[in-house]
Protein backbone atom coordinates (compact mmCIF):
# COMPACT_ATOMS: atom_id res chain seq x y z
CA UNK A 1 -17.68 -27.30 -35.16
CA UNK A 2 -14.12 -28.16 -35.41
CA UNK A 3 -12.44 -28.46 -38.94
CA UNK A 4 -9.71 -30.34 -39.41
CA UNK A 5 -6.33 -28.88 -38.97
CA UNK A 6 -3.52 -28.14 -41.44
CA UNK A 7 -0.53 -30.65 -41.51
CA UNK A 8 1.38 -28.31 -39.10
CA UNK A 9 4.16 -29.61 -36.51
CA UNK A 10 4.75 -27.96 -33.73
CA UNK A 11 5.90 -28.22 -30.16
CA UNK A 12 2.26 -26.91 -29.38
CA UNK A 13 -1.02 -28.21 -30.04
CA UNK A 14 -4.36 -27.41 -29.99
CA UNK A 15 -4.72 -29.33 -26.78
CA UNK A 16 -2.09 -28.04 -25.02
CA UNK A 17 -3.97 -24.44 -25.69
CA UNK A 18 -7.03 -26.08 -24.53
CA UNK A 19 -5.26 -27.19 -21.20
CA UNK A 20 -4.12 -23.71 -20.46
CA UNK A 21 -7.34 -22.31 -21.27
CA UNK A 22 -8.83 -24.21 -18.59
CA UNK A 23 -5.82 -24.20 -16.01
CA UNK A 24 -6.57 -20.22 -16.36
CA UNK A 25 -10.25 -20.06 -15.84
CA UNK A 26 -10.60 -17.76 -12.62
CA UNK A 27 -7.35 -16.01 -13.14
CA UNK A 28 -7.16 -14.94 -16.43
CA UNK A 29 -10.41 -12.88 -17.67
CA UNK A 30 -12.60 -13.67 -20.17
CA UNK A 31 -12.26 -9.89 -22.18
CA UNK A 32 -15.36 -7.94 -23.93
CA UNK A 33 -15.71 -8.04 -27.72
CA UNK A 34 -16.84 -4.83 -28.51
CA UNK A 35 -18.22 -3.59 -31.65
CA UNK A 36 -16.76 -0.46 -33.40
CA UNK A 37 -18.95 1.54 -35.53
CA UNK A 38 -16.61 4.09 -36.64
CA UNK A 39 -14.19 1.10 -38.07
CA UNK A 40 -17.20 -1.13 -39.10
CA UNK A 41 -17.83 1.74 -41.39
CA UNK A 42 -14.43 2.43 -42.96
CA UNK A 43 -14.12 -1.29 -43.82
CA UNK A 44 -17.47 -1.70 -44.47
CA UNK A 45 -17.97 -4.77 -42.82
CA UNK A 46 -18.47 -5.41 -38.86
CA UNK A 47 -15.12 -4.50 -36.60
CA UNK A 48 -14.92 -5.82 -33.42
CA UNK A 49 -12.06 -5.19 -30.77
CA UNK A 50 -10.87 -7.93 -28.47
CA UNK A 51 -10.18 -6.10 -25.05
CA UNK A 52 -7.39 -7.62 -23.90
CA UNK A 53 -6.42 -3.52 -22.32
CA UNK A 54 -9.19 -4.73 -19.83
CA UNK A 55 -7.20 -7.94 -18.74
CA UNK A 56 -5.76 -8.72 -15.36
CA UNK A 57 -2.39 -6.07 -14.90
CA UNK A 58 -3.50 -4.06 -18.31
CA UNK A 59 -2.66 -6.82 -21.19
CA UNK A 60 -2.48 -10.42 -22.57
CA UNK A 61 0.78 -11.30 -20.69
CA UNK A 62 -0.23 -12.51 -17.46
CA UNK A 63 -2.24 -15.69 -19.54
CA UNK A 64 1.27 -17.58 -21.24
CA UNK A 65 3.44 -15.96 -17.64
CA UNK A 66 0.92 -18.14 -15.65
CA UNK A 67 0.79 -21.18 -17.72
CA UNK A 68 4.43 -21.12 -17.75
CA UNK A 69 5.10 -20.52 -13.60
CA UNK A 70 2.51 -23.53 -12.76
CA UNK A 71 3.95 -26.16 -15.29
CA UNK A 72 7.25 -25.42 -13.52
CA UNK A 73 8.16 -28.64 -10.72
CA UNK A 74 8.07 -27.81 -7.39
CA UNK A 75 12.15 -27.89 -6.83
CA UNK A 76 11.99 -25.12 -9.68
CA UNK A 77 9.25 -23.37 -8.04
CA UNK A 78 11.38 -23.33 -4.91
CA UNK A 79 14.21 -21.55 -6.72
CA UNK A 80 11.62 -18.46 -7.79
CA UNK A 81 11.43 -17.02 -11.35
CA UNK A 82 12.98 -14.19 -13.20
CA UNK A 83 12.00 -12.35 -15.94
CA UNK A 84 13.34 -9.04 -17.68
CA UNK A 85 10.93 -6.43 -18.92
CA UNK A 86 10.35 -2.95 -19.84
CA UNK A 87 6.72 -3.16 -18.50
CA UNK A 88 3.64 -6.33 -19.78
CA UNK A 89 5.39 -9.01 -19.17
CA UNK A 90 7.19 -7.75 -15.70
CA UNK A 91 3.87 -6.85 -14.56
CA UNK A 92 2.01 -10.64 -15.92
CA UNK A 93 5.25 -12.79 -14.41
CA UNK A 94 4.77 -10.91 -10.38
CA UNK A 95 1.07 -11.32 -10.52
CA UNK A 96 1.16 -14.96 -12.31
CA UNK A 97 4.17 -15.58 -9.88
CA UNK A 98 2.26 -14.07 -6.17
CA UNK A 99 -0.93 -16.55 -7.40
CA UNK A 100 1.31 -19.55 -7.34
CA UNK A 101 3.01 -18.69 -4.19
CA UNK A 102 6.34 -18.63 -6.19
CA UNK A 103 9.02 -15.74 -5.45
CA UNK A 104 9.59 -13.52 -8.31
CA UNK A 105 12.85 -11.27 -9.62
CA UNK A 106 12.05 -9.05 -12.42
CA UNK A 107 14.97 -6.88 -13.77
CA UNK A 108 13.65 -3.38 -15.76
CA UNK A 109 15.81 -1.27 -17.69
CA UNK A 110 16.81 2.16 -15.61
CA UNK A 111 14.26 4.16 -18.58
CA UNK A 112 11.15 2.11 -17.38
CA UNK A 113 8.25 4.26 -17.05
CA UNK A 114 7.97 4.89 -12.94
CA UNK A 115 4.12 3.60 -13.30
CA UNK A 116 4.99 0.18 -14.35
CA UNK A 117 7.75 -0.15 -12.02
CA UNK A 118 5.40 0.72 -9.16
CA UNK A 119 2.71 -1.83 -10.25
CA UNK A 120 5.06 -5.18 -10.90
CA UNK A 121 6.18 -3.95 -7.52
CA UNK A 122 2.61 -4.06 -5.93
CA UNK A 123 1.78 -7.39 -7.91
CA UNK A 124 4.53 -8.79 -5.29
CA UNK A 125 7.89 -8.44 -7.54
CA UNK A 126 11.26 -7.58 -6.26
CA UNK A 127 12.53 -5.15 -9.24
CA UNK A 128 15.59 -4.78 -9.70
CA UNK A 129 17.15 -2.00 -12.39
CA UNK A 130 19.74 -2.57 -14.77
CA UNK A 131 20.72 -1.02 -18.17
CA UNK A 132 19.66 1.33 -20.50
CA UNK A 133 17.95 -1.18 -22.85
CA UNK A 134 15.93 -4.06 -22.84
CA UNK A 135 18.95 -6.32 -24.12
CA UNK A 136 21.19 -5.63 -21.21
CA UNK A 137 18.24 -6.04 -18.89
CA UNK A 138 17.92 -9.77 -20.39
CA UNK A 139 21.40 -10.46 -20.28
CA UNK A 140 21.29 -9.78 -16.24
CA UNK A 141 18.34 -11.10 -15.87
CA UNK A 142 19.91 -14.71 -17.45
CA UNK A 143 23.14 -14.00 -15.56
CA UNK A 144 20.53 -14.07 -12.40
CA UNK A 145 19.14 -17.65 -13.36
CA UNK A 146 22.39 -18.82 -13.91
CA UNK A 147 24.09 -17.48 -10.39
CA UNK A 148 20.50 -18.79 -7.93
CA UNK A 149 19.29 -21.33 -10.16
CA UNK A 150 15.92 -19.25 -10.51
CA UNK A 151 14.24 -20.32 -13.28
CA UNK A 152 14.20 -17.84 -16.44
CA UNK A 153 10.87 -16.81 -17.88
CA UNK A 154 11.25 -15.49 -21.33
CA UNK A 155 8.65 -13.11 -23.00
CA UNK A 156 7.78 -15.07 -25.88
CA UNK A 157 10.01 -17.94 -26.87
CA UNK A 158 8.54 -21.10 -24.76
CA UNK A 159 6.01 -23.72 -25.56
CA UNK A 160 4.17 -22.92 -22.24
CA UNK A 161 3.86 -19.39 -22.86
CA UNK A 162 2.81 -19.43 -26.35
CA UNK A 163 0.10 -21.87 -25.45
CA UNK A 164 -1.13 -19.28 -22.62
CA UNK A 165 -1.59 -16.52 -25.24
CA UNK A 166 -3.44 -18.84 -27.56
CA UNK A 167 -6.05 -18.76 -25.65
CA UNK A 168 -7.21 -15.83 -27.03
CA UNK A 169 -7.95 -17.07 -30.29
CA UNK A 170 -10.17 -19.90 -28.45
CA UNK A 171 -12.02 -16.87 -27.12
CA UNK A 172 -12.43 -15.18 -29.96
CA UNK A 173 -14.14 -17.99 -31.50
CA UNK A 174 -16.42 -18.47 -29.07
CA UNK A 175 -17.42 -14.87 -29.21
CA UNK A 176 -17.27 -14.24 -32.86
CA UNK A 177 -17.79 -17.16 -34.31
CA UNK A 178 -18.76 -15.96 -38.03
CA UNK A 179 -15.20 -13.90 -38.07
CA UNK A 180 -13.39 -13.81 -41.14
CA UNK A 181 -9.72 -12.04 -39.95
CA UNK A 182 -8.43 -11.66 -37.03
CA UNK A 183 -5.50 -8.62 -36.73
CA UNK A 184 -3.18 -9.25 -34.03
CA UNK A 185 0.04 -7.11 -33.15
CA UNK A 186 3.55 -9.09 -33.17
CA UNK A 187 6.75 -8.01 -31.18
CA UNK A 188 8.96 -11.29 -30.67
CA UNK A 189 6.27 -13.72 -31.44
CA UNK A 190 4.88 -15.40 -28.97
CA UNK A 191 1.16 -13.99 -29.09
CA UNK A 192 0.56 -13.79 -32.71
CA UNK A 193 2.07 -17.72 -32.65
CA UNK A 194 -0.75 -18.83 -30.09
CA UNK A 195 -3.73 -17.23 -31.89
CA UNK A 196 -2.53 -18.49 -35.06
CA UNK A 197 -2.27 -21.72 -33.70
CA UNK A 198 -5.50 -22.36 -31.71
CA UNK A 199 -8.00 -20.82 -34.81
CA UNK A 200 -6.17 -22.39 -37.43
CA UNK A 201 -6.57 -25.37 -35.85
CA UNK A 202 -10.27 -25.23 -35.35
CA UNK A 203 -11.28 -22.55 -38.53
CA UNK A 204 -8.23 -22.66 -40.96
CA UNK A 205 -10.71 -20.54 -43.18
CA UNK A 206 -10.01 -17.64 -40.98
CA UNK A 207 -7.25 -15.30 -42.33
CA UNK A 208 -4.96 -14.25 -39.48
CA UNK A 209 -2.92 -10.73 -40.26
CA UNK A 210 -0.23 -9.63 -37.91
CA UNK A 211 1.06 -5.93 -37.22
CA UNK A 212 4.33 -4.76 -36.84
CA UNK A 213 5.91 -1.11 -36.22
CA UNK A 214 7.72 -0.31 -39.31
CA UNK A 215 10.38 0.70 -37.10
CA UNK A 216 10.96 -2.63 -35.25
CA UNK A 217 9.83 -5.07 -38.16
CA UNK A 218 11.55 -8.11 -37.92
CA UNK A 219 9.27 -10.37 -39.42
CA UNK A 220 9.04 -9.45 -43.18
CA UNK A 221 13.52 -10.01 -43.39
CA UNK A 222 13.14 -12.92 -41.48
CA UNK A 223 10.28 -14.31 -43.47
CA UNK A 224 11.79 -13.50 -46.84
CA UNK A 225 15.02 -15.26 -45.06
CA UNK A 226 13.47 -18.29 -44.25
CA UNK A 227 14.98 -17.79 -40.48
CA UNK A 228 14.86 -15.33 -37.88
CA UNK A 229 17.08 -12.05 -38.62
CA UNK A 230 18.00 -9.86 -36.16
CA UNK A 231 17.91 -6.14 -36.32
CA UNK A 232 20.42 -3.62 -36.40
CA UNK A 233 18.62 -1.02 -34.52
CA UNK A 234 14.76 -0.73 -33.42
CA UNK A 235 13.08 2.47 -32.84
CA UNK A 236 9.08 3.38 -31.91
CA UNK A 237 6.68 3.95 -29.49
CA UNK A 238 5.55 0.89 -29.76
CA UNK A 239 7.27 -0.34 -26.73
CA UNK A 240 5.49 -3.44 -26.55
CA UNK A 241 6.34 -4.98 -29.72
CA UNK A 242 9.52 -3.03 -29.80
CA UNK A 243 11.75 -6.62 -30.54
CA UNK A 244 14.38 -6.67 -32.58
CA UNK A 245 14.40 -10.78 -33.39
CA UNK A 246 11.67 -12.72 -34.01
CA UNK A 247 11.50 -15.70 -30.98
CA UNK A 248 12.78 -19.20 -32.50
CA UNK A 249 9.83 -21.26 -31.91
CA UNK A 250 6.87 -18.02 -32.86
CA UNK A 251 8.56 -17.78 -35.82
CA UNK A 252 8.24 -21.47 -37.05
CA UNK A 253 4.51 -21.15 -36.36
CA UNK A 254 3.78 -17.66 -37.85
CA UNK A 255 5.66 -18.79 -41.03
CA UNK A 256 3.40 -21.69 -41.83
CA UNK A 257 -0.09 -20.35 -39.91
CA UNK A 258 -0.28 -16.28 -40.11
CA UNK A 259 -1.72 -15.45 -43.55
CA UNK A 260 -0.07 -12.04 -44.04
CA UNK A 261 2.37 -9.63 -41.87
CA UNK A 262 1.91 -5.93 -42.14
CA UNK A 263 3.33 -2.60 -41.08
CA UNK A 264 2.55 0.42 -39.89
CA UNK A 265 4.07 3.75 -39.19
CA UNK A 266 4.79 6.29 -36.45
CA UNK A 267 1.69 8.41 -37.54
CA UNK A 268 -0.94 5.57 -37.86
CA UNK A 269 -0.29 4.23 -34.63
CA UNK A 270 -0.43 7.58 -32.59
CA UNK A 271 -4.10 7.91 -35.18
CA UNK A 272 -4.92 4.75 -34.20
CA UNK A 273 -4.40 5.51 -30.48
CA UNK A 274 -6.41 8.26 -30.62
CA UNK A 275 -9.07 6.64 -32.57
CA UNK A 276 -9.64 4.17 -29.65
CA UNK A 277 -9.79 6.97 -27.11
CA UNK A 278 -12.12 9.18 -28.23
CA UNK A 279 -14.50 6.90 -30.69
CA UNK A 280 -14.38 3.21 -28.23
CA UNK A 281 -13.21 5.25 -24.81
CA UNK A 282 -10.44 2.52 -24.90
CA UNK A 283 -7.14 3.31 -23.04
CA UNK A 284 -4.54 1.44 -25.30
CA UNK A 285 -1.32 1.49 -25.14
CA UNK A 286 0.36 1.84 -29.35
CA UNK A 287 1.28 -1.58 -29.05
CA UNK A 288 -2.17 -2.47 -28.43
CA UNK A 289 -3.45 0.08 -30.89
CA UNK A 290 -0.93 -1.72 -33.55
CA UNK A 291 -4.05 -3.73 -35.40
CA UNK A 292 -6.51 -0.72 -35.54
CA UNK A 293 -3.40 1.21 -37.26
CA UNK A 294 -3.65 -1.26 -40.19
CA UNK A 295 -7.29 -0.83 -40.02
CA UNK A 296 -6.83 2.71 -40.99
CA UNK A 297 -3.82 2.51 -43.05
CA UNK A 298 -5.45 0.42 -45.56
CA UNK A 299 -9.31 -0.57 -44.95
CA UNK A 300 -10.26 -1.94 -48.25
CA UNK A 301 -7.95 -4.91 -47.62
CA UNK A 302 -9.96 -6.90 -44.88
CA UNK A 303 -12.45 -9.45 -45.19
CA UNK A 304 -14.84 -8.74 -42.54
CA UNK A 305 -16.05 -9.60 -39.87
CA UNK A 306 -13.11 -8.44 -38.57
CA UNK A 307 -11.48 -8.55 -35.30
CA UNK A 308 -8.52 -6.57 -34.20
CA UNK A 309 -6.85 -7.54 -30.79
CA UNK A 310 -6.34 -4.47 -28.62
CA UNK A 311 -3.62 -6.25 -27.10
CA UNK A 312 -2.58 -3.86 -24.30
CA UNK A 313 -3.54 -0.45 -22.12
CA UNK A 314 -0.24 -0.27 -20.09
CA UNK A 315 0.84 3.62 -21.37
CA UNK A 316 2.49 5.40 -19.21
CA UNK A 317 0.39 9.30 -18.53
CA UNK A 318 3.62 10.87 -19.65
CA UNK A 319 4.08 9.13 -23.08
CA UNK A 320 -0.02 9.15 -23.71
CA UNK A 321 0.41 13.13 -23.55
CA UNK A 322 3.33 13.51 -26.13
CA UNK A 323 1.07 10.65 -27.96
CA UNK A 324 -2.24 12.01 -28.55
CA UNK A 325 -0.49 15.30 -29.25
CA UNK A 326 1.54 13.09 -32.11
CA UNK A 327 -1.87 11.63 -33.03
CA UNK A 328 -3.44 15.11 -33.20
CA UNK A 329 -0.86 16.33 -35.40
CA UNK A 330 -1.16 13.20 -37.83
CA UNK A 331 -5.29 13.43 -37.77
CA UNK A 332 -5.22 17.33 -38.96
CA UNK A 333 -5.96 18.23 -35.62
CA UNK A 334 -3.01 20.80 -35.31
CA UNK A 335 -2.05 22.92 -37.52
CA UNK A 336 1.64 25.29 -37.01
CA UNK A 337 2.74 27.84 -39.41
CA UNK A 338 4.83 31.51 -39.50
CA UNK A 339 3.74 34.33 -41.19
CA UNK A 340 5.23 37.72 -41.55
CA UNK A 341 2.94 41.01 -39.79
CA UNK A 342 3.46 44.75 -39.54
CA UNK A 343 5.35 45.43 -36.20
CA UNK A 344 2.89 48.27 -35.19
CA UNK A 345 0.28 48.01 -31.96
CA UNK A 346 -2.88 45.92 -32.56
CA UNK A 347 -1.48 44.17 -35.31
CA UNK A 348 -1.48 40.47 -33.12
CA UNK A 349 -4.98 41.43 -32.46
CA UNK A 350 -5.94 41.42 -35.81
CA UNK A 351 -4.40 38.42 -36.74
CA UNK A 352 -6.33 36.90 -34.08
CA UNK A 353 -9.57 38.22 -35.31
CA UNK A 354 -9.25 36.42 -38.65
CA UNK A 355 -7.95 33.35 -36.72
CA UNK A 356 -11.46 33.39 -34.24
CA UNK A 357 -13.31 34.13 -37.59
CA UNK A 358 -12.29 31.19 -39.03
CA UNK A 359 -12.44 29.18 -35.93
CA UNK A 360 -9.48 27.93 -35.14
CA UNK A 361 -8.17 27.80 -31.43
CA UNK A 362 -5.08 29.49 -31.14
CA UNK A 363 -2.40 27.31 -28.49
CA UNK A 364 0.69 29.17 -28.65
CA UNK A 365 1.79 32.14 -30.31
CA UNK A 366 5.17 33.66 -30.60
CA UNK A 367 7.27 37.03 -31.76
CA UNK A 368 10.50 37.03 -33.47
CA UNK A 369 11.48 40.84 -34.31
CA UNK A 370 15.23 40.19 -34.87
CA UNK A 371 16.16 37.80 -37.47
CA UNK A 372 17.81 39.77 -40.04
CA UNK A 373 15.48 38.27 -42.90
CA UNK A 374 12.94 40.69 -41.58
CA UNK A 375 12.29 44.05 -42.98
CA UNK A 376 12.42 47.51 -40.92
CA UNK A 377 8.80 47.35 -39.78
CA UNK A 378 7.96 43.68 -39.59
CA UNK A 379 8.05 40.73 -37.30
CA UNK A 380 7.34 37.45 -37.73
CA UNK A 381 5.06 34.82 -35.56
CA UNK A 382 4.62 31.42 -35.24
CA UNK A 383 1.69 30.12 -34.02
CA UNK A 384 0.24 27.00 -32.87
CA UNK A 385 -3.48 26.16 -33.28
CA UNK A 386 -6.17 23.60 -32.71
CA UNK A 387 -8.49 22.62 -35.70
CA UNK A 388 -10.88 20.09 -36.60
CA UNK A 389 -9.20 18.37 -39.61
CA UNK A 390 -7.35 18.43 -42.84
CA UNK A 391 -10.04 20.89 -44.45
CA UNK A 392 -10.66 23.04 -41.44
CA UNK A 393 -6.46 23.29 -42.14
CA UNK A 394 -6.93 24.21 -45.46
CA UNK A 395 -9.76 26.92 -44.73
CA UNK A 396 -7.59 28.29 -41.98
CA UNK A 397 -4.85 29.04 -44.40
CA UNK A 398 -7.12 29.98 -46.91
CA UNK A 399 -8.76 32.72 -44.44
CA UNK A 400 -4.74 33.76 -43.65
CA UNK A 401 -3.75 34.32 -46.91
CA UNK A 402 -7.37 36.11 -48.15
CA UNK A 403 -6.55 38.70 -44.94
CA UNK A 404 -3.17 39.42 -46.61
CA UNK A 405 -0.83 37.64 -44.56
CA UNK A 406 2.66 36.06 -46.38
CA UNK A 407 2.53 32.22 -45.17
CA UNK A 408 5.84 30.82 -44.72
């Protein structure tokens, strides 16, 4: 049942979400809610995950791209659209774009991961490369709607769009309707706005949290600020919400409707990556994985049911390797150290011993004989192994230094 709705003005309403959710039915899907046990039990309440990973070109994007493209007139049609993007929203303005029949220009920075220039490509984009950053790419990307008259399509900061990614929060409703919190990653805005927006307006009981990389948090300045505050310099792997200034109109909407805005580091998003991959065989991206990460940073905090948006799966293979090593290291899962031997034949051999005794996998091991630290008859070697937690660490080392070896 609807509730009434707090005293809220915006350039978006609840109906205008409820007009893109229906202009997208059949293009947009309707994502799984999946259950998590693993999280249900740290919080101690039920966790689900919103798949948005599983959505048409790998995220939420293509939903406000498409509202956006078919509100336009058909003399702006008729110009085509252009967007800049590193990689979600390039990919959701070609598909949204080759539906309508509309001609698309998407400008990527020259870094872009080679995978998501090859898909916006194959969703019927003409990509075009320019600049190192994201910034530069925007600023020829506007200097491209200005020169052609195409029309500009921005990420986050448009009625139309913001109204597109609401629609999530109508489906979360409809799937969970006895939720309590809803986690949702913010970069510039726009997503975290619509969600807000649509289940405030229909459950204004329901607390919603967003997630930032501590590295690229503009939110908290700008909300202590009372305006949007831009960034001096952003830096994580969260690509996706990697924004340096909150969008004008998301952040007039997440100041009055999202309840709280969190971060989280480095290390709990690469954990919470991993988390999804091995315990919900989820592919997400860290930007996507942004919500579970404040799941595990601090689980006591949530009112359950809980659900946490997995807002994107577009990682490129390259970046998921260094990743999931990262997440590894964080979890306990590696462990390196150096320790000093006797330089004399069989002497690696019996260091391995102890390590196969105590059950640790050994990665990488190498010799340094030379470093004038080192007495006459030793030599020193770092090694690289594979364990199965903090403790496993600790009983590792403990096994080490019970054999006689010097841990540095």
């Amino acid at each position: 049942m609807d509730r009434a709705a707090p005293a809220v003005h915006h350039p978006i309403t609840l109906d205008d979400v409820r007009g893109a959710h229906k202009m997208l039915s059949g293009v947009a899907r309707v994502t799984p809610m999946e259950g998590s046990r693993y999280l249900t039990g740290l919080i101690g309440s039920p966790v689900h995950l919103k798949c948005e990973n599983l959505q048409r070109t790998g995220s939420f994007k293509v939903r406000g791209a498409y509202v956006r493209i078919a509100g336009l007139t058909q003399e702006e049609r008729s110009a085509g659209v252009v967007a800049a993007s590193a990689g979600n929203h390039a990919q959701g303005v070609a598909l949204a774009a080759s539906l309508l029949g509309v001609r698309s220009t998407v400008f990527m920075p020259v870094g872009a991961p080679l995978p998501k220039i090859a898909a916006t490509r194959d969703y019927g984009a003409e990509v075009r490369m320019h600049g190192q950053v994201v910034d530069e790419t925007l600023r020829a990307a506007k200097a491209y709607a200005e020169e052609t008259g195409a029309v500009f399509i921005h990420p986050f900061d448009h009625p139309d769009i913001i109204a597109g990614q609401g629609t999530v929060g109508l489906e979360i409703l409809e799937q969970c309707p006895e939720v309590r919190t809803i986690v949702v990653g913010i970069g510039g805005g726009g997503f975290a706005a619509g969600v807000a927006l649509a289940v405030k307006a229909l459950r204004p009981d329901v607390k919603v949290i967003g997630v930032q990389a501590a590295g690229a948090a503009a939110y908290p300045p700008s909300l202590a600020a009372g305006e949007p505050v831009a960034l001096g310099a952003v830096a994580t792997m969260a690509d996706g919400i990697m924004v340096g200034r909150p969008g004008d109109i998301p952040f007039t909407i997440i100041r009055e409707l999202v309840d709280e805005v969190r971060t989280v580091s480095e290390d709990a998003l690469s954990s919470a990556l991993l988390l999804c991959l091995e315990r919900a065989k989820m592919v997400v991206e860290p930007a996507g994985a942004s919500p579970v990460a404040a799941l595990l940073s601090d689980p006591d905090s949530f009112e359950g049911p809980v659900v946490a948006v997995l807002s994107g799966g577009n990682v490129d293979p390259l970046l998921m390797q260094r990743i999931l090593r990262h997440g590894m290291a964080a979890a306990g899962r590696y462990l390196s150290l150096r320790l000093r031997v006797t330089d004399r034949p069989g002497a690696l051999a019996t260091l391995l011993g102890v390590l196969s005794e105590a059950d640790a996998n050994v990665l990488d091991v190498s010799h340094v004989r030379t470093d004038p630290r080192l007495g006459l008859t030793e030599a020193e070697v770092e090694l690289h192994l594979e364990t199965k937690g903090p403790e496993h660490c600790e009983a590792v080392e403990a096994a080490l230094l019970a054999a006689g070896y010097l841990v540095i």
